[in-house]
N, C-alpha and C. Protein backbone atom coordinates (compact mmCIF):
# COMPACT_ATOMS: atom_id res chain seq x y z
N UNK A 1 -25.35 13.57 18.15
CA UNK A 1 -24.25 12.66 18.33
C UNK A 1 -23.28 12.80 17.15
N UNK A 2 -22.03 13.22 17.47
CA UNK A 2 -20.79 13.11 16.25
C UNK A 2 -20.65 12.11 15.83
N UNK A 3 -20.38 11.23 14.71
CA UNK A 3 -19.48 10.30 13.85
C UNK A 3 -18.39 10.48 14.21
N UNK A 4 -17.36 9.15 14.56
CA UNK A 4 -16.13 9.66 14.08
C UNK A 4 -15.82 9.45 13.06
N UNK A 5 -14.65 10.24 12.42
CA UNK A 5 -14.21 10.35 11.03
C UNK A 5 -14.22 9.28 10.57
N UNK A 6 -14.63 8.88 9.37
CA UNK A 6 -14.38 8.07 8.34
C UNK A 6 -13.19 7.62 8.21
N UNK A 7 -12.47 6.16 8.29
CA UNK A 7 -11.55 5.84 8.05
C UNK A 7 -10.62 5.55 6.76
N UNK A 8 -9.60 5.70 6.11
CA UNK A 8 -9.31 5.44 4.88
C UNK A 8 -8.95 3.96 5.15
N UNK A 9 -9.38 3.02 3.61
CA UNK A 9 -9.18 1.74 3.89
C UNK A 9 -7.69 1.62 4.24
N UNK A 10 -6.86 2.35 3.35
CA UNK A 10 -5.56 2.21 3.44
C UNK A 10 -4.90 2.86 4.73
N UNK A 11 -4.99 4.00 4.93
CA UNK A 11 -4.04 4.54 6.69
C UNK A 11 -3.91 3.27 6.75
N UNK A 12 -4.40 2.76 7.25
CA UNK A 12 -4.31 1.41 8.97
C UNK A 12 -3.26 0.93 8.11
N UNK A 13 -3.23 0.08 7.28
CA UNK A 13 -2.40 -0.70 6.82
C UNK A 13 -1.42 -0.20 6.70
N UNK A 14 -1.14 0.95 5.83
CA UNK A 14 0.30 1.89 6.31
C UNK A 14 0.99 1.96 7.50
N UNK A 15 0.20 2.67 8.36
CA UNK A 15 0.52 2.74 9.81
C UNK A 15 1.20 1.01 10.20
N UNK A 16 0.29 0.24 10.05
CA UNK A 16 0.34 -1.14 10.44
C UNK A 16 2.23 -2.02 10.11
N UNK A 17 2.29 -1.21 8.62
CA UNK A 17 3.38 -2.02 7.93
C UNK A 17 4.53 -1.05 8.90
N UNK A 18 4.32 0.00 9.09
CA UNK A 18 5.46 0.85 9.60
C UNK A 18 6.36 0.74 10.87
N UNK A 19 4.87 0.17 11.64
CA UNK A 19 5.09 -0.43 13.23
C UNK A 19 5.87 -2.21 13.25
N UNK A 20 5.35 -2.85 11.92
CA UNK A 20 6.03 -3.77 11.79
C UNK A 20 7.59 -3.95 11.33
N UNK A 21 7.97 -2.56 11.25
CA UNK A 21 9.55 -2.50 10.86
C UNK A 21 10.35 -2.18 12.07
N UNK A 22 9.02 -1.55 13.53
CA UNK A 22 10.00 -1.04 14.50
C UNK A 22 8.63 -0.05 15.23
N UNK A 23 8.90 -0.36 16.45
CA UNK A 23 7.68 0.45 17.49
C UNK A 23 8.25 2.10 16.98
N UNK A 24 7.33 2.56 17.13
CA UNK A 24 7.09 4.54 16.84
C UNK A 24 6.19 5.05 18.02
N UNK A 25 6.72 6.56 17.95
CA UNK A 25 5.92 7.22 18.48
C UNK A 25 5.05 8.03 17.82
N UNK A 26 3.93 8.56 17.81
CA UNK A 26 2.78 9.40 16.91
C UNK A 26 3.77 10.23 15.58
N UNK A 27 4.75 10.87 16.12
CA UNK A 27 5.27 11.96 15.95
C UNK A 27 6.19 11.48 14.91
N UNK A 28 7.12 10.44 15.20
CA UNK A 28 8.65 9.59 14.33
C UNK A 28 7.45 9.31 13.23
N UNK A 29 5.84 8.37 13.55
CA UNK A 29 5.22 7.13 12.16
C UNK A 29 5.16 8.75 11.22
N UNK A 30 4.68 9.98 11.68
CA UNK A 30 4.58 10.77 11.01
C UNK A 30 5.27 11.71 9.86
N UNK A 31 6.70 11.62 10.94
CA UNK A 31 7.77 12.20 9.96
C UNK A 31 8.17 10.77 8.53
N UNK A 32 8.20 9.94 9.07
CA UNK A 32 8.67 8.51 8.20
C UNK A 32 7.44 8.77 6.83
N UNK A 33 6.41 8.76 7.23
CA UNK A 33 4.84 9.05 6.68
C UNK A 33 5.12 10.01 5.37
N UNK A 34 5.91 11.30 5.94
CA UNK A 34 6.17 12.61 5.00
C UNK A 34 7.43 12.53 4.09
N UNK A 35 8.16 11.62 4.91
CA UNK A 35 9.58 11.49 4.41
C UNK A 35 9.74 10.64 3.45
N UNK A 36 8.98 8.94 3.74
CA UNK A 36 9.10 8.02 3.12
C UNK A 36 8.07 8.00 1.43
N UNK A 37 7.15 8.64 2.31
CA UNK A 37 6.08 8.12 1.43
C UNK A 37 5.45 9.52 0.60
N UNK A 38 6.01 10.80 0.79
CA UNK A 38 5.81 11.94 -0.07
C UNK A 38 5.43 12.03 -0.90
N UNK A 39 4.05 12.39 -1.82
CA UNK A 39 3.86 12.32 -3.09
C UNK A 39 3.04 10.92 -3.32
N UNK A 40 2.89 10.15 -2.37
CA UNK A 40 2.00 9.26 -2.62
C UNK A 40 1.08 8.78 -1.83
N UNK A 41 1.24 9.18 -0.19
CA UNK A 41 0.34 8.93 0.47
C UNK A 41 0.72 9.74 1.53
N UNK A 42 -0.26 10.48 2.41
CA UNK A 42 -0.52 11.48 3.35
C UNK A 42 -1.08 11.45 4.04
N UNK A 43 -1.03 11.61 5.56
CA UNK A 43 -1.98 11.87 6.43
C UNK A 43 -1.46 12.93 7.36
N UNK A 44 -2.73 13.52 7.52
CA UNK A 44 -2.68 14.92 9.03
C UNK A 44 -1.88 14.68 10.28
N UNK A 45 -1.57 15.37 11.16
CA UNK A 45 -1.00 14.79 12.46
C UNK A 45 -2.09 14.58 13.58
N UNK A 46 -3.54 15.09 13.49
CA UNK A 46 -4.66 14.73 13.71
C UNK A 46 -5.31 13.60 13.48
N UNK A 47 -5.10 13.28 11.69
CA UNK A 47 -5.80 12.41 11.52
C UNK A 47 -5.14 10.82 11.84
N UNK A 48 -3.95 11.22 11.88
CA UNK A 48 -2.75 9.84 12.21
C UNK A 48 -3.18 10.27 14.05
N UNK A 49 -3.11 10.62 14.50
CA UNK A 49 -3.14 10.08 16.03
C UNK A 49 -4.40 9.83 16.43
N UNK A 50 -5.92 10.04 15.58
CA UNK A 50 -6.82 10.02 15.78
C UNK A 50 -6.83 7.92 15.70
N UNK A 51 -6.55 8.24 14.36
CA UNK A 51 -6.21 6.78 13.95
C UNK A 51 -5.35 5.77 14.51
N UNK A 52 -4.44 6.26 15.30
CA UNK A 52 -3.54 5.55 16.53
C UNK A 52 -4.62 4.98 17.39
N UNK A 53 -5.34 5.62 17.80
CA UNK A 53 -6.45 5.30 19.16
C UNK A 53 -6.83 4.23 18.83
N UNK A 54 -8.11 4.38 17.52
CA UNK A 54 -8.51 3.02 16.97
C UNK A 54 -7.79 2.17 17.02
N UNK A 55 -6.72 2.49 15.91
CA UNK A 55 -6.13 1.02 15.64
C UNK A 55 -5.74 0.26 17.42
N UNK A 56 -5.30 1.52 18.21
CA UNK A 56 -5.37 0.32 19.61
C UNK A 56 -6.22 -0.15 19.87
N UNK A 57 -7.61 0.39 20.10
CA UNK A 57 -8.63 0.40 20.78
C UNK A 57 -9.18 -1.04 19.82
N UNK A 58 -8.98 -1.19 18.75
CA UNK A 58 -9.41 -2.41 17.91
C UNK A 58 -8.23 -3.68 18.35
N UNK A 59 -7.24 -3.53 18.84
CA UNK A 59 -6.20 -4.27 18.99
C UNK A 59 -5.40 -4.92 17.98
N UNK A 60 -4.81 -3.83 17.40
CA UNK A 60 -4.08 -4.03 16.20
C UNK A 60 -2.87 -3.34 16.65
N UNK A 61 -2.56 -2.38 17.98
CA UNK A 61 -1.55 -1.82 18.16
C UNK A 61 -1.63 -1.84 20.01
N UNK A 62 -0.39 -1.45 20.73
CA UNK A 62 -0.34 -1.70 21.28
C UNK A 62 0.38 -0.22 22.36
N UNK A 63 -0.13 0.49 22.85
CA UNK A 63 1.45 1.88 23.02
C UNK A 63 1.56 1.61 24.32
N UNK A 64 2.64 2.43 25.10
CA UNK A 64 3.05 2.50 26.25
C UNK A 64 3.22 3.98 26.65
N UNK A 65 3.30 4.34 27.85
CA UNK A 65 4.16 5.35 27.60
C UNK A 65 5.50 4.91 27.81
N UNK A 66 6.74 6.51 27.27
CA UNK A 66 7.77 5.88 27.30
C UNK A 66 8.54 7.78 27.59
N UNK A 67 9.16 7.72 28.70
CA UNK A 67 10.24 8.93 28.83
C UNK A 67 11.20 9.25 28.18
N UNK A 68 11.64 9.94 27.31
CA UNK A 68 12.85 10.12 26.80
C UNK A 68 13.68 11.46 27.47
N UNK A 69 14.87 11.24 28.40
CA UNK A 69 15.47 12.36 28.86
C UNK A 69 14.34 13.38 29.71
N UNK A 70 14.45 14.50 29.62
CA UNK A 70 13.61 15.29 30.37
C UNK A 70 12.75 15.62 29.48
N UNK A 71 12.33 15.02 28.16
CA UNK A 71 11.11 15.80 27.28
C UNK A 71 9.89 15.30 28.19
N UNK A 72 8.75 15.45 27.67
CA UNK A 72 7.29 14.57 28.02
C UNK A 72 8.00 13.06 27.86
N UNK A 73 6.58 12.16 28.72
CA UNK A 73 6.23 11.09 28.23
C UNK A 73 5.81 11.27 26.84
N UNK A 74 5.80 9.92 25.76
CA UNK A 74 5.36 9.97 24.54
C UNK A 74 5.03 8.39 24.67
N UNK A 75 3.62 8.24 23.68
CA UNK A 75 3.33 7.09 23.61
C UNK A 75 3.87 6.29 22.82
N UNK A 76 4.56 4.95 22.77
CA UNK A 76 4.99 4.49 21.96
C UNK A 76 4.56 3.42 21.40
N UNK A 77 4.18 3.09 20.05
CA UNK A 77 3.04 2.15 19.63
C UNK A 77 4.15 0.87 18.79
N UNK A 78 3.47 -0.76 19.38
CA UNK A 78 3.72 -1.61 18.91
C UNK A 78 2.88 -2.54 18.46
N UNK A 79 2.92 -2.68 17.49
CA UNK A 79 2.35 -4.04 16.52
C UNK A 79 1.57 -5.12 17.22
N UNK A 80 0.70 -5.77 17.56
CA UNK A 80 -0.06 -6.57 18.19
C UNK A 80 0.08 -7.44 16.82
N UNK A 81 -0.08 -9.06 17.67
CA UNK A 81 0.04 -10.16 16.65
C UNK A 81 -1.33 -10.24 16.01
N UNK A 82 -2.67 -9.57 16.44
CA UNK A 82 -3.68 -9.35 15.32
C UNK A 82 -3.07 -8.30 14.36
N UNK A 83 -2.34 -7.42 14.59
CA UNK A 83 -2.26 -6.31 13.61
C UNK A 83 -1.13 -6.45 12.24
N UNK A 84 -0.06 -7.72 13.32
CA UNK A 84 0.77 -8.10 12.12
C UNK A 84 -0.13 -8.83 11.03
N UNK A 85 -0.80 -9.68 11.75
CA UNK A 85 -1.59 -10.78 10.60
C UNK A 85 -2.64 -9.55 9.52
N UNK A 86 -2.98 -8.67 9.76
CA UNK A 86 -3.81 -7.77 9.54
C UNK A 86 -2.90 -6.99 8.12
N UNK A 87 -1.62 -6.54 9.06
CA UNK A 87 -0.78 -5.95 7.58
C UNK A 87 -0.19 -7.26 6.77
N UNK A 88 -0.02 -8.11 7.03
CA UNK A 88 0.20 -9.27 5.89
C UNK A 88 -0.97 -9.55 4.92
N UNK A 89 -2.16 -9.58 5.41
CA UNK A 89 -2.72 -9.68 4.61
C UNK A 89 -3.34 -9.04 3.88
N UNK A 90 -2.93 -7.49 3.88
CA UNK A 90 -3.73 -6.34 2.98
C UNK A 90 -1.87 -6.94 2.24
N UNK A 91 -0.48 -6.91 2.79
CA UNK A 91 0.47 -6.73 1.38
C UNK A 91 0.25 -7.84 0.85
N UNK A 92 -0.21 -8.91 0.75
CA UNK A 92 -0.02 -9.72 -0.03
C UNK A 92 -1.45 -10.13 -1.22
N UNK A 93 -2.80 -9.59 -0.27
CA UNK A 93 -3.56 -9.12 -1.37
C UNK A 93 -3.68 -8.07 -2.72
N UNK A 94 -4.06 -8.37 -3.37
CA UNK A 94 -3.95 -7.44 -4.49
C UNK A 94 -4.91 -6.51 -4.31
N UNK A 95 -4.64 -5.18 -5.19
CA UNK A 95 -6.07 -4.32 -5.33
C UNK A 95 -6.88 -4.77 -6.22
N UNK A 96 -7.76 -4.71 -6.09
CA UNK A 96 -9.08 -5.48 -6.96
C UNK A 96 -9.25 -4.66 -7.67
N UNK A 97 -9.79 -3.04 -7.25
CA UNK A 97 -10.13 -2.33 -7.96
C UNK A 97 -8.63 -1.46 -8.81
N UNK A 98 -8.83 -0.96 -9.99
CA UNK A 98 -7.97 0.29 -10.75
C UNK A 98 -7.33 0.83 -10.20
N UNK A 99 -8.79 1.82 -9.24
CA UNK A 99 -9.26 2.53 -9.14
C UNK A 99 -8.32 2.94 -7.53
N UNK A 100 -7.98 2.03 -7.02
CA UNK A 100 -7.01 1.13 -5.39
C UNK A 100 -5.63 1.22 -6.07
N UNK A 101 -5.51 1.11 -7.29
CA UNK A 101 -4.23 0.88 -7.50
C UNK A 101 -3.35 2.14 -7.43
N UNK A 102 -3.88 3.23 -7.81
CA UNK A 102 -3.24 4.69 -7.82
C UNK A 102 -3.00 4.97 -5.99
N UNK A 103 -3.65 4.99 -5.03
CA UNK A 103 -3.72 4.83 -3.53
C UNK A 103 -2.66 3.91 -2.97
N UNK A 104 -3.94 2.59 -3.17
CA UNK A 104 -3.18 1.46 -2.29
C UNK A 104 -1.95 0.77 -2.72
N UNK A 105 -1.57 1.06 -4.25
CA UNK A 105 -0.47 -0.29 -4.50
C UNK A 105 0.87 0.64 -4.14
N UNK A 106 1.09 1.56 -4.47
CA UNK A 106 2.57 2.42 -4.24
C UNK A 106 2.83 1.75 -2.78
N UNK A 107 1.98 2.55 -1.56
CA UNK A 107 2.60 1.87 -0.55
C UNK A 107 3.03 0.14 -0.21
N UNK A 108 1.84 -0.52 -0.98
CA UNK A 108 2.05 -1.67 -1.35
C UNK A 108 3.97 -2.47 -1.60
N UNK A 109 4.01 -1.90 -2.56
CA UNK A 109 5.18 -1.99 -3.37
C UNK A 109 6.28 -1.20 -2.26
N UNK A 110 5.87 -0.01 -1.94
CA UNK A 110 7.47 0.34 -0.62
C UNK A 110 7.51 -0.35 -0.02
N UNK A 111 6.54 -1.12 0.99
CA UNK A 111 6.90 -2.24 2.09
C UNK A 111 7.59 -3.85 1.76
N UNK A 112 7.20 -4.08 0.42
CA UNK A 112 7.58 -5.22 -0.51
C UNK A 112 8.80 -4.61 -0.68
N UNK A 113 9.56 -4.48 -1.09
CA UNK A 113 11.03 -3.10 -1.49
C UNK A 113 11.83 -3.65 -0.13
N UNK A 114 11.04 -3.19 0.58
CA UNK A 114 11.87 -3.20 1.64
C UNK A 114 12.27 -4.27 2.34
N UNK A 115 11.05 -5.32 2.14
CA UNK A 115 11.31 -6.60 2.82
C UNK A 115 12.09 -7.04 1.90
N UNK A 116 12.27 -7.20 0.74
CA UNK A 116 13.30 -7.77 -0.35
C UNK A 116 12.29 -8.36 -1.20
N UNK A 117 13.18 -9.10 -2.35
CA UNK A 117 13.19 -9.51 -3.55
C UNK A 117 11.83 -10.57 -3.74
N UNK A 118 11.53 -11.86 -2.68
CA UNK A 118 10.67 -12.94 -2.82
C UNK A 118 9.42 -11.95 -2.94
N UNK A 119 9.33 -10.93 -1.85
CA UNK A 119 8.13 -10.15 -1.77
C UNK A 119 7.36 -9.36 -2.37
N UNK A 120 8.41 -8.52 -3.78
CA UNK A 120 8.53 -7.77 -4.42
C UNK A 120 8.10 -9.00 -5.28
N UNK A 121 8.69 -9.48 -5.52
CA UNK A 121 7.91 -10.59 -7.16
C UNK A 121 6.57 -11.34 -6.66
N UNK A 122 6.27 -11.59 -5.22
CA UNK A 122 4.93 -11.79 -5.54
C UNK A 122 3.74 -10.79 -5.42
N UNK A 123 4.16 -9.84 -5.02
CA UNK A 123 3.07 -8.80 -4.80
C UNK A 123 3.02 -8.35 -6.33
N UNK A 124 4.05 -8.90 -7.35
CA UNK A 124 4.19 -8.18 -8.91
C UNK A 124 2.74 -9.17 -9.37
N UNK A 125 3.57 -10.66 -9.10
CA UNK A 125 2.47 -11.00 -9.69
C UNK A 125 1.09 -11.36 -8.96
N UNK A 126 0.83 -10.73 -8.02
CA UNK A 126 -0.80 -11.44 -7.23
C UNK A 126 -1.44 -10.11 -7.97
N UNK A 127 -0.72 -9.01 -8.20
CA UNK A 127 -1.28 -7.69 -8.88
C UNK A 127 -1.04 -8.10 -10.60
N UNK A 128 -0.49 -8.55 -11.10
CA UNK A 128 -0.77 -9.12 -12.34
C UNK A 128 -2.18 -9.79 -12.87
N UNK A 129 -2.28 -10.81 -12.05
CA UNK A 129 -3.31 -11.62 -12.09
C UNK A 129 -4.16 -11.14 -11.66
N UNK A 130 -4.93 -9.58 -10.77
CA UNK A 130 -6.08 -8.82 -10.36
C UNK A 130 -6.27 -8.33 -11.90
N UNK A 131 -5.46 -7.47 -11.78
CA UNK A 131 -5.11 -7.01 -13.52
C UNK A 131 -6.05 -7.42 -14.72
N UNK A 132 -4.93 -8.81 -14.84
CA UNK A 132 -5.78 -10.01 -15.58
C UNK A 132 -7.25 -10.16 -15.78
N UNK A 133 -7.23 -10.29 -14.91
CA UNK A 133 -9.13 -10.70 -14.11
C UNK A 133 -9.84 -9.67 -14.35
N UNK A 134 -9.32 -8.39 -14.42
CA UNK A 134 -10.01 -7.10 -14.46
C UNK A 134 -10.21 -6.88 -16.11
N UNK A 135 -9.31 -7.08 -16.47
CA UNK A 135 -9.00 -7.32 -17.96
C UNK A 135 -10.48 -8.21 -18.87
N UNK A 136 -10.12 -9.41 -18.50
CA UNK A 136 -10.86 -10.18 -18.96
C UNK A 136 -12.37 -10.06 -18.86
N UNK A 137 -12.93 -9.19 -17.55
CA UNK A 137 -14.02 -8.70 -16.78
C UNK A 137 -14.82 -7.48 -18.10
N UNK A 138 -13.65 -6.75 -18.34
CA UNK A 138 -14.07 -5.46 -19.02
C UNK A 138 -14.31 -5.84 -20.83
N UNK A 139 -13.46 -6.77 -21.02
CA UNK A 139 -13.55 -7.64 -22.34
C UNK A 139 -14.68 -8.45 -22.34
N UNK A 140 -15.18 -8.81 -21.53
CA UNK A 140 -16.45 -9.19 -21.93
C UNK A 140 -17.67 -8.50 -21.73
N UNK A 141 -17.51 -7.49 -20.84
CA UNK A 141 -18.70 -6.35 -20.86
C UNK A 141 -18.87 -5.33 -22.79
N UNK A 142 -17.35 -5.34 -22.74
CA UNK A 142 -17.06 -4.53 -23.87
C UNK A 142 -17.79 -5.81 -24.94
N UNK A 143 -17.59 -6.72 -25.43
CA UNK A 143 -18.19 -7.55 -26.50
C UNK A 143 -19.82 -7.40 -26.06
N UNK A 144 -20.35 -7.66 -24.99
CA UNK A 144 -21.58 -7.63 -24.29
C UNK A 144 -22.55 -6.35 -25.15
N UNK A 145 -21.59 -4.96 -25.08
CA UNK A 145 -22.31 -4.03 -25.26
C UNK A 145 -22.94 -3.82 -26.83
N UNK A 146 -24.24 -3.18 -26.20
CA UNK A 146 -25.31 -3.55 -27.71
C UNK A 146 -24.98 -2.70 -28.54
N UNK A 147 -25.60 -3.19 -29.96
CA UNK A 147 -24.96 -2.06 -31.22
C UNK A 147 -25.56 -0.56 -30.80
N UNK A 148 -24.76 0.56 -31.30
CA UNK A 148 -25.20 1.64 -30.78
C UNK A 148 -24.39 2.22 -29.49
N UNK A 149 -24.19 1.66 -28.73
CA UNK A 149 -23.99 2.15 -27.25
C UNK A 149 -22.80 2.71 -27.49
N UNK A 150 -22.44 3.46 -27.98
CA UNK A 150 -21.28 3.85 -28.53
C UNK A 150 -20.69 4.64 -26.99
N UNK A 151 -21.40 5.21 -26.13
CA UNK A 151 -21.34 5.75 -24.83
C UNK A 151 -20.18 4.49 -23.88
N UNK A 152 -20.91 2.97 -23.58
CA UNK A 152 -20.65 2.51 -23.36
C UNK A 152 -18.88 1.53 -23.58
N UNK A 153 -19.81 1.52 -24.91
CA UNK A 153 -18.43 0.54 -25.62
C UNK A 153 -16.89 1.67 -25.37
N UNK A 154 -17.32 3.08 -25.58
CA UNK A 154 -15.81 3.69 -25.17
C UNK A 154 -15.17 3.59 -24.15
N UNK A 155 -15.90 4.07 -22.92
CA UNK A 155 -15.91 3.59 -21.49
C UNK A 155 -15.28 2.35 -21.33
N UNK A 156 -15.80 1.16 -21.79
CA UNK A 156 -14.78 0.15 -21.23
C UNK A 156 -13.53 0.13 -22.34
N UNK A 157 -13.11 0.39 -23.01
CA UNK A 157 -12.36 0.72 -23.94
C UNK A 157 -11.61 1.39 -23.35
N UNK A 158 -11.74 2.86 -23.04
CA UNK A 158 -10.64 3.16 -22.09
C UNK A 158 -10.32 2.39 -20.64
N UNK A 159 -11.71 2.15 -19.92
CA UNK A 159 -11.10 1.10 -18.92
C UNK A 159 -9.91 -0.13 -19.25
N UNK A 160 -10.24 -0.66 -20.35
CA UNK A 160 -9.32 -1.65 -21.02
C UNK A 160 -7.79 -1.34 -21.15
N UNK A 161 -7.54 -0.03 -21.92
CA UNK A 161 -6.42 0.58 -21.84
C UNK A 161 -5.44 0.89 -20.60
N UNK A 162 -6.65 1.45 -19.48
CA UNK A 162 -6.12 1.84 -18.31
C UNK A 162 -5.21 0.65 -17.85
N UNK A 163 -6.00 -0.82 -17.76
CA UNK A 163 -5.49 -1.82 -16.92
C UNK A 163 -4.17 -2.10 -17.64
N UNK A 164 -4.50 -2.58 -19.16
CA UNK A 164 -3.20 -2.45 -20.14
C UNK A 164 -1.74 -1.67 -19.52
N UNK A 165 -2.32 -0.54 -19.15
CA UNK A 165 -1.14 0.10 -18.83
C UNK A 165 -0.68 0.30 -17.49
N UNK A 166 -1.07 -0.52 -17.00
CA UNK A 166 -0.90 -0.85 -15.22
C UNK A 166 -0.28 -1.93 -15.60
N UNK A 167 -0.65 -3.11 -16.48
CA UNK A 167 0.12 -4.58 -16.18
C UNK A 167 1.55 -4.25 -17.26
N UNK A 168 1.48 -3.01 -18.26
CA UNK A 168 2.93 -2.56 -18.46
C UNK A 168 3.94 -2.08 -17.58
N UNK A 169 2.74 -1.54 -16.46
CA UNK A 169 4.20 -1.07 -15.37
C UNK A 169 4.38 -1.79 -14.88
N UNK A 170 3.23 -2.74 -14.59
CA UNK A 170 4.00 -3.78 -13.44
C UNK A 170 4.94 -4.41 -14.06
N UNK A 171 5.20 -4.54 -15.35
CA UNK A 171 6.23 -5.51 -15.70
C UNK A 171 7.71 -4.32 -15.86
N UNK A 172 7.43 -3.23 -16.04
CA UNK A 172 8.28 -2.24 -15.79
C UNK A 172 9.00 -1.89 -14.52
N UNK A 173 8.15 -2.42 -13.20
CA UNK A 173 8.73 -2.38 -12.31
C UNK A 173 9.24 -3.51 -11.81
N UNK A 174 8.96 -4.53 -12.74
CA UNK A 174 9.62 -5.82 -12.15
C UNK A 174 11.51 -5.91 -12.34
N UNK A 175 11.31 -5.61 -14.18
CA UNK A 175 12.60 -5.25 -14.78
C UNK A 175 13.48 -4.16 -14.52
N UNK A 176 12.56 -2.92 -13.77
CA UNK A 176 13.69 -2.04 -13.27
C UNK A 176 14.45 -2.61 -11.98
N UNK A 177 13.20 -3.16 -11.16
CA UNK A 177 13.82 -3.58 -9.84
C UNK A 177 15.06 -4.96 -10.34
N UNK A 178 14.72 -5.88 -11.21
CA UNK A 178 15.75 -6.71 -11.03
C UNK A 178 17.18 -5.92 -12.09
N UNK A 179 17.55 -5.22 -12.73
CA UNK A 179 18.46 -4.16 -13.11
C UNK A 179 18.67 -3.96 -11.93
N UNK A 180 18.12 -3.51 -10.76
CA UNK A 180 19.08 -2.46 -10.14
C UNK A 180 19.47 -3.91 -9.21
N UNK A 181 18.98 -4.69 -8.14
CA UNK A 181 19.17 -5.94 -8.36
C UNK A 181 20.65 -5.82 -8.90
N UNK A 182 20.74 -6.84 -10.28
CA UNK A 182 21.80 -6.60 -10.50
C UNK A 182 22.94 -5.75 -10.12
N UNK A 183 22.94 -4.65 -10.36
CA UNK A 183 23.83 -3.54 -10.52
C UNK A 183 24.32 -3.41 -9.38
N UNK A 184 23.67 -3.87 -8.19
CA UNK A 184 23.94 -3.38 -6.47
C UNK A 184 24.91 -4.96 -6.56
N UNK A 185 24.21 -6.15 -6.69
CA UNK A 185 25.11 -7.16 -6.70
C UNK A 185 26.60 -6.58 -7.49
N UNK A 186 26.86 -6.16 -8.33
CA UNK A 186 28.06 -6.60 -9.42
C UNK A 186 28.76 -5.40 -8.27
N UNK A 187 28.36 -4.21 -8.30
CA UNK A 187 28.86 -2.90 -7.48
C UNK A 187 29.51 -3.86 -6.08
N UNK A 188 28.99 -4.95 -5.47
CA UNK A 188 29.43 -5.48 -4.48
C UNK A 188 30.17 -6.56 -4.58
N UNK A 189 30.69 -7.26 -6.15
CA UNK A 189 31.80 -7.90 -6.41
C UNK A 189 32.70 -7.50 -6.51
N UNK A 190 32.76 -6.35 -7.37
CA UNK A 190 33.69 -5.38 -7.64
C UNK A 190 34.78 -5.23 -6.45
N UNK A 191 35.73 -5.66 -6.38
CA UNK A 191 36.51 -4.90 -5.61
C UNK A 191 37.05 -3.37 -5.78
């Protein structure tokens, strides 16, 4: 008996946020997929239509077919009100892990972007405060560790650093986004 493929936690939710901007067909979530999101998140044209099925077959999406001119039918997939509630609540959760943050938060942050400004500052800070927590988590393992463990104590030491420099960008991306913010406002007083 085959398995089917292993799912990435993140696809669905991608897929999910994409359909919530506007129904797609396999082919359009794919190009948007390569176009939008290049360099930070990827999927096959296999593994995205494999993953279409599920996500219907779970009822998170919804397709039809649909004719365009004399090409084929093409299926066209829409958002089911389980699937909206489904992508709201992966964007507005934080990544727990670091380790999620290199993966899951970029796309995170494009769909926040896009919805605007309220969304973008709280997804800054619900990921601040994971951060935090992660922070405080590794600071006390790090005091925890016994004399000697010199193995140990580095390890969270650089873990420590790592998060350090995640809650610098996040505040880096807070201040770039409200700069540009600005700059688009004044560019639109300007006569």
């Amino acid at each position: 008996m085959q398995r089917p493929p292993k799912r990435s936690p993140f696809a669905e939710p991608v897929v999910l946020g994409l359909l919530a901007e506007a129904p797609a067909h396999g082919y359009a979530l794919f190009a948007r997929i390569h176009d939008d999101l290049a360099g930070v998140w990827q999927v096959g044209m296999n593994r995205l239509y494999a993953l279409l099925d599920a996500m219907e077959r779970d009822g998170l999406i919804k397709g039809h077919a649909e004719q365009a001119g004399n090409r084929p039918e093409r299926r066209v997939f829409r958002l089911t009100a389980k699937g909206r509630r489904r992508f709201e609540a992966w964007l507005r959760a934080p990544s727990r892990s670091m380790q999620d943050m290199r993966v899951e938060f970029p796309p995170k942050l494009y769909f926040a972007l896009r919805r605007g400004p309220q969304d973008v500052a709280e997804l800054l800070q619900a990921q601040r405060i994971a951060c935090r927590d992660e922070l405080e988590r590794l600071a006390a393992r790090l005091r925890n560790t016994q004399p000697g463990d010199d193995y140990h104590a580095l390890v969270y030491n650089f873990r420590i650093r790592q998060v350090r420099a995640i809650l610098d960008w996040l505040d880096a991306c807070e201040a770039e986004h409200v700069a540009r913010r600005r700059r688009s406002h004044l560019v639109r007083l300007i006569p």
